[in-house]
N, C-alpha and C. Protein backbone atom coordinates (compact mmCIF):
# COMPACT_ATOMS: atom_id res chain seq x y z
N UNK A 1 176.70 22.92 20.08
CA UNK A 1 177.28 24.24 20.24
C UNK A 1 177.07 24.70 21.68
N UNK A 2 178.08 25.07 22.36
CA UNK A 2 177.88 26.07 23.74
C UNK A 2 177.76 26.93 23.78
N UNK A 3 176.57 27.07 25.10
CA UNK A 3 175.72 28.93 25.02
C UNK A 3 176.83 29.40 25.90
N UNK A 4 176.83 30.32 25.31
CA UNK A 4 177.93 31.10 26.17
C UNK A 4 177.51 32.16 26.84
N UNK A 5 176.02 32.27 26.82
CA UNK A 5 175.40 33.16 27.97
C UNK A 5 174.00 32.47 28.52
N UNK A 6 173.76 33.05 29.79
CA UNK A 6 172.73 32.24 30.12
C UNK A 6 171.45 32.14 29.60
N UNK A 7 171.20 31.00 29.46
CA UNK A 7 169.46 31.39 29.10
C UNK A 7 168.77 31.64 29.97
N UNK A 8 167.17 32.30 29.12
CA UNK A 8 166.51 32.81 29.90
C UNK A 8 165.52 31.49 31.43
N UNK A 9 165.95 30.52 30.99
CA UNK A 9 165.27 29.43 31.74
C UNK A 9 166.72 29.18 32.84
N UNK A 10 167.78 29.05 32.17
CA UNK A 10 168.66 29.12 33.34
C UNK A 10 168.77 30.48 34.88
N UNK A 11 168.46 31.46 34.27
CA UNK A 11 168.74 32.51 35.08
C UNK A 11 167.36 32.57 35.27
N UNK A 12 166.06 32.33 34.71
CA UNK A 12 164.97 32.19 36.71
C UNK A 12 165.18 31.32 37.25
N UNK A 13 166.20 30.30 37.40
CA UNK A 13 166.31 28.94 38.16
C UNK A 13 167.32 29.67 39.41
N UNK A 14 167.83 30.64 38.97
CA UNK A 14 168.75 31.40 39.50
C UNK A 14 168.70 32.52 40.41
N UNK A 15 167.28 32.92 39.60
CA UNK A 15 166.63 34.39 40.54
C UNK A 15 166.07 34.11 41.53
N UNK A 16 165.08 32.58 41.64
CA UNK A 16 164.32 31.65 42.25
C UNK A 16 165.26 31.19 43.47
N UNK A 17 166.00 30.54 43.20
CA UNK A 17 167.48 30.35 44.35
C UNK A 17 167.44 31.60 45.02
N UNK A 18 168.07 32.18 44.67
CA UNK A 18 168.26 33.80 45.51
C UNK A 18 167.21 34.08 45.94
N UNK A 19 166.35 34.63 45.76
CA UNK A 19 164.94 34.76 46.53
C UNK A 19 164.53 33.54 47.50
N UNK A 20 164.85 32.78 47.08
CA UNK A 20 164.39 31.20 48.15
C UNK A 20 165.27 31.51 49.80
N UNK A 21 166.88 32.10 48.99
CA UNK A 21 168.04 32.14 50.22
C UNK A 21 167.61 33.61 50.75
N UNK A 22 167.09 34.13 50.33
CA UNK A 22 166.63 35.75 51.00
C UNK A 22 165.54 35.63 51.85
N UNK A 23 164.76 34.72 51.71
CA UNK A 23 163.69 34.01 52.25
C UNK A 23 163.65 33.47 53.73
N UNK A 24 164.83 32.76 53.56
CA UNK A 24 165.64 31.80 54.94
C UNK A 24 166.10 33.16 55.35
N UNK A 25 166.86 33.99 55.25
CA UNK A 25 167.26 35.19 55.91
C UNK A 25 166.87 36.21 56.35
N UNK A 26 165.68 36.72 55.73
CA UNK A 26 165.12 37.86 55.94
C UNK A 26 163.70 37.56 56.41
N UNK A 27 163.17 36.30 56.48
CA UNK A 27 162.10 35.80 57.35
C UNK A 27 160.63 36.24 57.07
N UNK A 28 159.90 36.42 57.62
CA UNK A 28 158.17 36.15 57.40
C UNK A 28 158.27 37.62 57.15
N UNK A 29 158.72 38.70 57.23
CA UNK A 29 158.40 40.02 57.21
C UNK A 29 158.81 40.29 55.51
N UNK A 30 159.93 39.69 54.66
CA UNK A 30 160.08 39.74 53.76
C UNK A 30 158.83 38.95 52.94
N UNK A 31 158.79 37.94 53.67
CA UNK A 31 158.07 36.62 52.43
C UNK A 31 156.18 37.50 52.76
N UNK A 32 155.77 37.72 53.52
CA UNK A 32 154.40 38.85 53.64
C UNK A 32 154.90 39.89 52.27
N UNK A 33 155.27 41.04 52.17
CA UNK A 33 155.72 42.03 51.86
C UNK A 33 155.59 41.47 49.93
N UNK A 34 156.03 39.98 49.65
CA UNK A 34 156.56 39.81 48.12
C UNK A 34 155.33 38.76 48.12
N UNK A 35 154.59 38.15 48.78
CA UNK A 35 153.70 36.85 48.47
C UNK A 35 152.38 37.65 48.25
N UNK A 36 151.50 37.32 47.43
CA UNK A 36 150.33 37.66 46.50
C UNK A 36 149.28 37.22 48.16
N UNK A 37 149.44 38.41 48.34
CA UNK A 37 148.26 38.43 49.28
C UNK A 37 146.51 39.25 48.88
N UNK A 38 145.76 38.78 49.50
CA UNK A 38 144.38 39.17 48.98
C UNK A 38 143.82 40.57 49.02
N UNK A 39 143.30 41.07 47.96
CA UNK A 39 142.80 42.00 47.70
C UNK A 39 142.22 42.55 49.31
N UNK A 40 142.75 43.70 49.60
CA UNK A 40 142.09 43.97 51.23
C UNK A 40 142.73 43.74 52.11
N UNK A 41 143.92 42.88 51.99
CA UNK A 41 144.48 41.83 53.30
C UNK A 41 145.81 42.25 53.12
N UNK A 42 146.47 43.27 52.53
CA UNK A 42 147.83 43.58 52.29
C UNK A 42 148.56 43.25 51.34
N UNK A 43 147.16 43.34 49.92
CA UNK A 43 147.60 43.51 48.33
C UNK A 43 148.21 44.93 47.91
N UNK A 44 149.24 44.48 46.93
CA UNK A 44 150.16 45.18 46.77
C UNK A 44 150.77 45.13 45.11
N UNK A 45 150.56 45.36 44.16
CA UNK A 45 150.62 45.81 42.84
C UNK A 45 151.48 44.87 42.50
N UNK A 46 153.03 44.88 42.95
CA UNK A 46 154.05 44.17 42.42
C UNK A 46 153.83 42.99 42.89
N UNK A 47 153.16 42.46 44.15
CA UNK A 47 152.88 41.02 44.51
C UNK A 47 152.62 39.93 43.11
N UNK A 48 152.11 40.59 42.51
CA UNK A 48 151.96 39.32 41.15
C UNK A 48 152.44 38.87 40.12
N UNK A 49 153.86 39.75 40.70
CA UNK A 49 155.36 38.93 40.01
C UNK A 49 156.08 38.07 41.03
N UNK A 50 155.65 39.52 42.20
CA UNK A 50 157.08 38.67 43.21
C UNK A 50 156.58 37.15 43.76
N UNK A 51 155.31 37.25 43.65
CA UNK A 51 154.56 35.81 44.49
C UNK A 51 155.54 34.47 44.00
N UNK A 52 156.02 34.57 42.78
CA UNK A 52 156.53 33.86 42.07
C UNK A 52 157.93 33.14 41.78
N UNK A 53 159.11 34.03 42.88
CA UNK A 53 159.95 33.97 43.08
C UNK A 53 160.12 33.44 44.89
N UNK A 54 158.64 33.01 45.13
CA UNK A 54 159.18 32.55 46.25
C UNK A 54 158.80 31.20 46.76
N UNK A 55 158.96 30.38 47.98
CA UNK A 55 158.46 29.12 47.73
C UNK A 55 158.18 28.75 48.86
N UNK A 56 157.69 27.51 50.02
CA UNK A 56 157.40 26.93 51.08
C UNK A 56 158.29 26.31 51.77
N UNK A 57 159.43 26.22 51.01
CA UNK A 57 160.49 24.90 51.80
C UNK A 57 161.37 24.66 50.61
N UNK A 58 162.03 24.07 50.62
CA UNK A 58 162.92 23.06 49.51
C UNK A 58 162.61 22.38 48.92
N UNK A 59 161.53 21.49 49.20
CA UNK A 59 160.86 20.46 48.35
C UNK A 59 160.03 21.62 47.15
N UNK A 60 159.23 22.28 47.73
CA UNK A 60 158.44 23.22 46.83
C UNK A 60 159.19 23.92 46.04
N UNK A 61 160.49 24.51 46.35
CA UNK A 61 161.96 25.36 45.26
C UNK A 61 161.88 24.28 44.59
N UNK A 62 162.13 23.18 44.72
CA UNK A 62 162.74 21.81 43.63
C UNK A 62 161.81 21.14 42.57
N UNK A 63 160.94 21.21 43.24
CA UNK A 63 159.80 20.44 42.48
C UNK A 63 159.33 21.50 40.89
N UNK A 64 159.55 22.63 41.85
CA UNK A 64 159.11 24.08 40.64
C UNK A 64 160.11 24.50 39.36
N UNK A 65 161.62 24.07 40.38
CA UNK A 65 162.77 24.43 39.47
C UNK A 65 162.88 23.45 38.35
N UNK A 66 162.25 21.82 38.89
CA UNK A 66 162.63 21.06 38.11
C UNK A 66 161.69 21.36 36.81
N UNK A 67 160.46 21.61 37.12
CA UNK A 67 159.78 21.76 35.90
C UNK A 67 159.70 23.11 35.13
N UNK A 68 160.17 23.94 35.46
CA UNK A 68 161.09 25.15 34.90
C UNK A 68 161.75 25.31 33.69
N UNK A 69 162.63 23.78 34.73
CA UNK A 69 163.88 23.30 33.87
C UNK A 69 163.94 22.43 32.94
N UNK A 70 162.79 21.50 32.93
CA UNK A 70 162.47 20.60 31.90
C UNK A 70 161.24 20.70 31.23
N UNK A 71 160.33 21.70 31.40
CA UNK A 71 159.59 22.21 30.47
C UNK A 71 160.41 23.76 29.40
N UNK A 72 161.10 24.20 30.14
CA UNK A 72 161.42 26.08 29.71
C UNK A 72 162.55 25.56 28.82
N UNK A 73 163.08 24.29 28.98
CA UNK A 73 164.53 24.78 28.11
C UNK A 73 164.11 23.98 26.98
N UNK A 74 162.90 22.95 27.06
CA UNK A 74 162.49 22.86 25.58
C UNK A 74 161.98 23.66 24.73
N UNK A 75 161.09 24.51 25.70
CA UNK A 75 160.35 25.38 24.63
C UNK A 75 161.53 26.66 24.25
N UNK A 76 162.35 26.85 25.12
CA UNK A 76 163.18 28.14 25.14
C UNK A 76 164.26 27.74 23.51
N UNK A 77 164.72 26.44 23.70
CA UNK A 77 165.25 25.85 22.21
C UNK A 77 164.03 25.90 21.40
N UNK A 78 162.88 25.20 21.59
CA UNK A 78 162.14 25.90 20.23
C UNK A 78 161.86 27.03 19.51
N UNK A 79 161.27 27.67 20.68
CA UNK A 79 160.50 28.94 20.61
C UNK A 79 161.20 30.05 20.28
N UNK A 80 162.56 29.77 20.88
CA UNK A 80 163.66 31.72 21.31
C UNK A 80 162.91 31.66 22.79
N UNK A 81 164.32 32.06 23.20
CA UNK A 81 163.86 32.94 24.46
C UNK A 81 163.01 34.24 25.08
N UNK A 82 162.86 34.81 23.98
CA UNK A 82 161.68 36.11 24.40
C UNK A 82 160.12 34.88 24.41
N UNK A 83 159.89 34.64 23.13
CA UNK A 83 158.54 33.61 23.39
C UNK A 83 158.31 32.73 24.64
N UNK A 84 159.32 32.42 24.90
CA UNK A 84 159.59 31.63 26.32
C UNK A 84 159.38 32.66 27.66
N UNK A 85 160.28 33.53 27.63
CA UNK A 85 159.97 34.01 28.80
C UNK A 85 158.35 35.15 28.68
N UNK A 86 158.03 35.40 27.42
CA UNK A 86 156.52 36.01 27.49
C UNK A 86 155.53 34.39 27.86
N UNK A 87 155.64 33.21 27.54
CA UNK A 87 154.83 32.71 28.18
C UNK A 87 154.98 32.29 29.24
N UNK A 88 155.79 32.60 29.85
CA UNK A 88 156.00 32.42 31.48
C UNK A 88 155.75 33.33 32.15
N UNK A 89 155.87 34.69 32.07
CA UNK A 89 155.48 35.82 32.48
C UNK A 89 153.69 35.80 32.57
N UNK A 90 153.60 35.92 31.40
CA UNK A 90 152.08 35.88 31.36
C UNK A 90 151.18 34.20 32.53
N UNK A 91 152.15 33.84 32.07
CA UNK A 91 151.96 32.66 33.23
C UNK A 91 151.37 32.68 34.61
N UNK A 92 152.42 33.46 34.68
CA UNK A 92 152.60 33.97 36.66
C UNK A 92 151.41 35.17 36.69
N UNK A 93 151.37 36.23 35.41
CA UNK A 93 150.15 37.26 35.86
C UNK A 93 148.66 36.22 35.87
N UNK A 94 148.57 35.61 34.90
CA UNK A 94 147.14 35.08 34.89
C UNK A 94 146.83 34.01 35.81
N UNK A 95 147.93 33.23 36.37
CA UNK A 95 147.70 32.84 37.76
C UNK A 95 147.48 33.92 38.99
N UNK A 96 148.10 35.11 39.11
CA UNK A 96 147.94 35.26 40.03
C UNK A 96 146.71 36.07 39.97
N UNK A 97 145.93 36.44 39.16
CA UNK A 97 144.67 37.03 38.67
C UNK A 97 143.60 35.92 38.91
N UNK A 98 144.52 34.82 38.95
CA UNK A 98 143.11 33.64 39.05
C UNK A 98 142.37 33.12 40.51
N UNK A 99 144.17 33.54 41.29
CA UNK A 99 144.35 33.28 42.44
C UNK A 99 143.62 34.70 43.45
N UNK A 100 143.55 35.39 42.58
CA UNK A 100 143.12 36.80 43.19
C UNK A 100 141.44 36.93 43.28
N UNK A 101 141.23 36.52 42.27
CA UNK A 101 139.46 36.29 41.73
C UNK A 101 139.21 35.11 43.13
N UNK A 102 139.59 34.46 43.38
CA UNK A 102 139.26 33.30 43.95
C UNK A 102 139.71 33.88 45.75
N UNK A 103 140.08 34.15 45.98
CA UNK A 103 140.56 34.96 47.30
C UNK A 103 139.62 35.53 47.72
N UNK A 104 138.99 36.59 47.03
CA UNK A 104 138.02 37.32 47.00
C UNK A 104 136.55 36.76 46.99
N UNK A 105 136.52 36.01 46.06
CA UNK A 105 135.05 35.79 46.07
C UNK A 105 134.91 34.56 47.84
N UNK A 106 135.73 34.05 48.04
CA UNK A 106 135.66 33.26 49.46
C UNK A 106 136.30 34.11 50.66
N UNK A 107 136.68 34.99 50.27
CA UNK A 107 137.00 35.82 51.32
C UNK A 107 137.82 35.31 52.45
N UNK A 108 139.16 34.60 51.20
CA UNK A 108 140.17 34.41 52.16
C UNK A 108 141.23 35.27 52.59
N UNK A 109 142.04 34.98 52.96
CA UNK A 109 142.84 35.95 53.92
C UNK A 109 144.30 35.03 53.70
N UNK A 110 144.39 34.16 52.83
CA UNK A 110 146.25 33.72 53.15
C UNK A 110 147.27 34.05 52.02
N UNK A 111 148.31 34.29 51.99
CA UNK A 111 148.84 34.57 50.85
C UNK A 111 149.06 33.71 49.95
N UNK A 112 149.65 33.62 48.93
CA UNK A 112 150.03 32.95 47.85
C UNK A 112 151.73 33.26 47.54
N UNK A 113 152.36 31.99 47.66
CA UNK A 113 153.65 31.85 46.90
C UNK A 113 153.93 30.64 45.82
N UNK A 114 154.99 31.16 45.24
CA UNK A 114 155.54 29.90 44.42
C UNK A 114 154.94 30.38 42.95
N UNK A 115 156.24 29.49 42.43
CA UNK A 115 156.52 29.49 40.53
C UNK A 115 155.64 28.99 39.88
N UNK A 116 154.84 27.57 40.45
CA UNK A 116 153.73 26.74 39.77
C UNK A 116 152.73 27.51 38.74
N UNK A 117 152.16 28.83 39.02
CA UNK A 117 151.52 29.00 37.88
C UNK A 117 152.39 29.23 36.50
N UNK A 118 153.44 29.90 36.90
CA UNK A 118 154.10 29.68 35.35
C UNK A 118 154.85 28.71 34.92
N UNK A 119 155.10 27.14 35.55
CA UNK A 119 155.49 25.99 35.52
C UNK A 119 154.31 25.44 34.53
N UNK A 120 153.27 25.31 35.55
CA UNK A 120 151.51 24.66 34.68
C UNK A 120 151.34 25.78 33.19
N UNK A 121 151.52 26.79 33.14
CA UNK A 121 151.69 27.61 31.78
C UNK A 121 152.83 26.72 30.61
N UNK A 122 153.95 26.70 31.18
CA UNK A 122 155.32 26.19 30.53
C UNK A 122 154.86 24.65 30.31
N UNK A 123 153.72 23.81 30.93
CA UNK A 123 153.58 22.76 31.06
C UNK A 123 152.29 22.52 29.57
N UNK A 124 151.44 23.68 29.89
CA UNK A 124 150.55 23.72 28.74
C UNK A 124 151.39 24.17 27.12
N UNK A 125 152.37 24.35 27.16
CA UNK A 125 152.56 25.48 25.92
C UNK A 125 153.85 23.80 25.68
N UNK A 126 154.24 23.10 26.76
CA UNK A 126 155.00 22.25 26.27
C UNK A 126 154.29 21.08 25.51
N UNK A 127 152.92 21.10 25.95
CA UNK A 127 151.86 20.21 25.17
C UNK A 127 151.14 20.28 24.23
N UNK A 128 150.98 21.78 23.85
CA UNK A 128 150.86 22.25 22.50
C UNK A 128 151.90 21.90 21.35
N UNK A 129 153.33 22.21 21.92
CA UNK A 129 154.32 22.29 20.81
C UNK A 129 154.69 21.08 20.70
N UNK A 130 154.99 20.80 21.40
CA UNK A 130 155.18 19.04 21.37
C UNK A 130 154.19 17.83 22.02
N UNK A 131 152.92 18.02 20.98
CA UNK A 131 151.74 17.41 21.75
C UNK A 131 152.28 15.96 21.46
N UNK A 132 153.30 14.98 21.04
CA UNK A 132 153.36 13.78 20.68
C UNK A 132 154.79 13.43 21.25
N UNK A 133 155.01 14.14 22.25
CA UNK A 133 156.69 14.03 22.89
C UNK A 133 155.96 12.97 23.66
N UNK A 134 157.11 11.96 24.47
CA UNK A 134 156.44 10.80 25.57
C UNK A 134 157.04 11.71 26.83
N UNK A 135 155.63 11.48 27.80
CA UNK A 135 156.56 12.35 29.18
C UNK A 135 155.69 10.72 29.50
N UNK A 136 156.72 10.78 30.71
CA UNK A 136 156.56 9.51 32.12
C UNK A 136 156.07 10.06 33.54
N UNK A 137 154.96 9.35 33.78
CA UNK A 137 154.56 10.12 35.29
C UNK A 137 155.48 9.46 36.32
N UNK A 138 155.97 9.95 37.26
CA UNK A 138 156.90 9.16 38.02
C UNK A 138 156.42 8.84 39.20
N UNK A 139 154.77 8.81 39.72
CA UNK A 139 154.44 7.62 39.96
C UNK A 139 152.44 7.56 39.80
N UNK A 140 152.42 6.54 39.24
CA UNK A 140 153.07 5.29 37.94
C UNK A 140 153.56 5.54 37.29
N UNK A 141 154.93 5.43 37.06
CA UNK A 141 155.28 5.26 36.33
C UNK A 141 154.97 4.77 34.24
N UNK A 142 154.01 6.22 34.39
CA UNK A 142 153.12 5.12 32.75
C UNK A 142 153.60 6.38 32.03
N UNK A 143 154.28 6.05 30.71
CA UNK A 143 154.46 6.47 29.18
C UNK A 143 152.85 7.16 28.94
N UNK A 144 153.21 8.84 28.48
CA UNK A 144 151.86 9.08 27.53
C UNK A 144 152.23 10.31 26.69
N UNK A 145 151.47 10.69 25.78
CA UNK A 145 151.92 11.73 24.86
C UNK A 145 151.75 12.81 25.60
N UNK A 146 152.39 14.23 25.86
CA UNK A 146 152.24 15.29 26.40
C UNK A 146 150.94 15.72 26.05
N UNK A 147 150.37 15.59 25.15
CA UNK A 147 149.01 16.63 25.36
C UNK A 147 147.96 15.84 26.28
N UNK A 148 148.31 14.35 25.97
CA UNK A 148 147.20 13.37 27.19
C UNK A 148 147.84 13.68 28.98
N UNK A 149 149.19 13.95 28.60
CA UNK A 149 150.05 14.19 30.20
C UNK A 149 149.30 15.80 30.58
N UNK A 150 149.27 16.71 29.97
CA UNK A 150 148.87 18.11 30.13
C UNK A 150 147.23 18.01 30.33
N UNK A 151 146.48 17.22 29.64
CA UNK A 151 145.12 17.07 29.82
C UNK A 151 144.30 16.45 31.15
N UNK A 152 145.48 15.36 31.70
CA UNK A 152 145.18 14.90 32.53
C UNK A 152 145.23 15.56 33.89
N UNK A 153 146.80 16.47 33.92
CA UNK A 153 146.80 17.02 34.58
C UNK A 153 145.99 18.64 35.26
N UNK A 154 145.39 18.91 33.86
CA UNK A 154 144.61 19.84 34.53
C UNK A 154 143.15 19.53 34.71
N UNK A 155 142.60 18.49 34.41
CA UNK A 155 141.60 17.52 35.01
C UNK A 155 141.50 17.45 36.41
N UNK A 156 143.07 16.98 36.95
CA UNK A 156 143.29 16.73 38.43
C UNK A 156 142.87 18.01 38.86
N UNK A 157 143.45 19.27 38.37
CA UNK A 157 143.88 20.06 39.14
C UNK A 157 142.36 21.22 39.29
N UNK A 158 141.62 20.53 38.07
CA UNK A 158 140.49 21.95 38.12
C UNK A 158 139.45 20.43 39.41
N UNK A 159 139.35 19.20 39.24
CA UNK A 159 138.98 18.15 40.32
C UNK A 159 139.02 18.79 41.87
N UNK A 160 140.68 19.02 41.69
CA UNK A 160 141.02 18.89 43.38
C UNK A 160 140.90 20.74 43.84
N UNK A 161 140.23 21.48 42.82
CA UNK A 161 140.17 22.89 43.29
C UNK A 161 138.53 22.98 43.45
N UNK A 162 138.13 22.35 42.28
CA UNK A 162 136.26 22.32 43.10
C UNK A 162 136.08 21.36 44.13
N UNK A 163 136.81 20.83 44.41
CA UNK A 163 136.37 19.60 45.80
C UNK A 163 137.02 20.48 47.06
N UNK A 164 137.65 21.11 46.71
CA UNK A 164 139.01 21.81 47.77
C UNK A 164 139.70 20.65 48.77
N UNK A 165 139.69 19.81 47.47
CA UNK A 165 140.90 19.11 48.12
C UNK A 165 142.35 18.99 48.13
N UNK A 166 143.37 18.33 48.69
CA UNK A 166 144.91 18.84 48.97
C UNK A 166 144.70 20.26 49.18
N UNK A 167 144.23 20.32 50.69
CA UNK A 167 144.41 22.25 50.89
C UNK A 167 145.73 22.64 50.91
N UNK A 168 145.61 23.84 50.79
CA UNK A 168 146.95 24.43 50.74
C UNK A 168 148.29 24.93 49.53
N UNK A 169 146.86 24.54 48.45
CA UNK A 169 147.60 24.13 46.71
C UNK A 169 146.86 25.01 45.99
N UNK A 170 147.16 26.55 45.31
CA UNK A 170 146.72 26.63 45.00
C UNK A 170 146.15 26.30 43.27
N UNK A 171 145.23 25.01 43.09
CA UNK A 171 144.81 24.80 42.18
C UNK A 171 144.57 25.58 40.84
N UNK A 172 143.41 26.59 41.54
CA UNK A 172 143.20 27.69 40.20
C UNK A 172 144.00 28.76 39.68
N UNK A 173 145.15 28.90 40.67
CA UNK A 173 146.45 29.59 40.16
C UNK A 173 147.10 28.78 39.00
N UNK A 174 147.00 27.50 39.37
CA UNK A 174 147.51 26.43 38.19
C UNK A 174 146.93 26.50 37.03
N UNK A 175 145.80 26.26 37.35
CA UNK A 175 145.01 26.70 35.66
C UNK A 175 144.73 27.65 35.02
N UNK A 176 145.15 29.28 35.75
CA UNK A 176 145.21 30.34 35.53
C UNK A 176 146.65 30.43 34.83
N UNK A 177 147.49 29.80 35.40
CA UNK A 177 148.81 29.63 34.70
C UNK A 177 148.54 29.05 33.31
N UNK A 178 147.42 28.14 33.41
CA UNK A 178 147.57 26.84 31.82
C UNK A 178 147.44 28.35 30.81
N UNK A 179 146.19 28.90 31.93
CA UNK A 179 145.24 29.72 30.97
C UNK A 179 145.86 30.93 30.32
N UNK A 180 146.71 31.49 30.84
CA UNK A 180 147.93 32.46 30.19
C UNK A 180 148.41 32.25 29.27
N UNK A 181 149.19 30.87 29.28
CA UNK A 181 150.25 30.74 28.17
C UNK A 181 149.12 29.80 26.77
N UNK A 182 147.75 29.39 27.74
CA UNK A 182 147.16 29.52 26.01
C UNK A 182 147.09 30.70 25.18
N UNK A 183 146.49 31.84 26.00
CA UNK A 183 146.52 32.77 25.50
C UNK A 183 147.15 33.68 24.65
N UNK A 184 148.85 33.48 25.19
CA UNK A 184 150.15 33.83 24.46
C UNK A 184 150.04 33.31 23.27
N UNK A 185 149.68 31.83 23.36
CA UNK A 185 150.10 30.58 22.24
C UNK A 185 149.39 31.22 21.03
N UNK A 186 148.28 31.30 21.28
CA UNK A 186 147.23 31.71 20.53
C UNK A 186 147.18 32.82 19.75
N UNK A 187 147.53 34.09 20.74
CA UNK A 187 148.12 35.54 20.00
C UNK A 187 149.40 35.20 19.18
N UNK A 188 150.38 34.32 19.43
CA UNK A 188 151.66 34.55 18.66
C UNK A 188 151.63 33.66 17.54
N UNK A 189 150.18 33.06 17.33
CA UNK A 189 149.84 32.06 16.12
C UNK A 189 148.69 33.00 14.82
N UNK A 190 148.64 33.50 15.99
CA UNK A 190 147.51 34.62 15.03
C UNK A 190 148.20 35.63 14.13
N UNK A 191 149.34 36.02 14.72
CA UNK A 191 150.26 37.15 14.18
C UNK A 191 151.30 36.20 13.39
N UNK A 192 151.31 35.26 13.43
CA UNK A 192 152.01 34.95 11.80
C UNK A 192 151.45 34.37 10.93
């Protein structure tokens, strides 16, 4: 059957674009102003939506859209689209709460952009619902069940945030993301 309106995973792939091209146009004074900057350093209330609509380059738009797009439109067919877009939402706040806690206590000073915490949310909630789907890492290339693909990956990611290694990533925004959409998962299992 054809949707004959957009879904909710199609149209942030969409909002994400536009903000990416507003980005290239309106330059460092825009991308300051919308990126989740640190408590003290030119934090700003709405920053911990907008952080989320924006990105580093093209590779970083793509990499985010893709998993957007191939985590959100499974769960968005499972779930409905309101469940979908509340665990993505919640996604992006509890990353950027994670990312905020962590700013602070090291007393950094750089901002924060990009979709990834509610990607790694959409990534956890895709390993819950379909903990026995096969995802493929594409490189190595190795077959594993999503909840071993989701487990592993936040292994790496809580690894390479206490070592502070790959700078420039923020790690615990990622797992602040996982950590949201457990949370959702959890409340919307309790209430039925």
């Amino acid at each position: 059957m054809l949707q004959t309106r957009p879904s909710v995973t199609s149209f942030l792939i969409a909002i994400n674009v536009v903000c990416f091209l507003l980005e290239l146009s309106l330059g460092d004074d825009f991308i300051l102003n919308f990126a989740l900057m640190p408590i003290g350093a030119g934090f700003m209330p709405w920053q911990v939506l907008t952080h989320a609509f924006l990105h580093g380059g093209v590779t970083h738009l793509l990499f985010n859209m893709f998993g957007l797009w191939m985590f959100g439109k499974a769960l968005e067919f499972e779930l409905g689209s309101r469940a979908m877009a509340e665990i993505y939402f919640a996604s992006i706040l509890s990353a950027a709460m994670a990312q905020l806690c962590l700013t602070y206590v090291t007393d950094a000073t750089y901002p924060t952009i990009g979709a990834s915490g509610g990607v790694f949310g959409l990534l956890l909630a895709f390993g819950v619902v379909f903990p026995k789907r096969i995802i493929v890492l594409l490189i190595p290339p190795i077959p594993m069940p999503a909840w071993l693909f989701v487990t592993f990956y936040a292994v790496i990611e809580l690894y390479l945030g206490v070592t502070g290694s790959a700078a420039g990533v923020a790690h615990f925004a990622h797992l602040g993301g996982m950590a949201g959409a457990y949370l959702v998962i959890r409340y919307r299992r309790r209430r039925r």
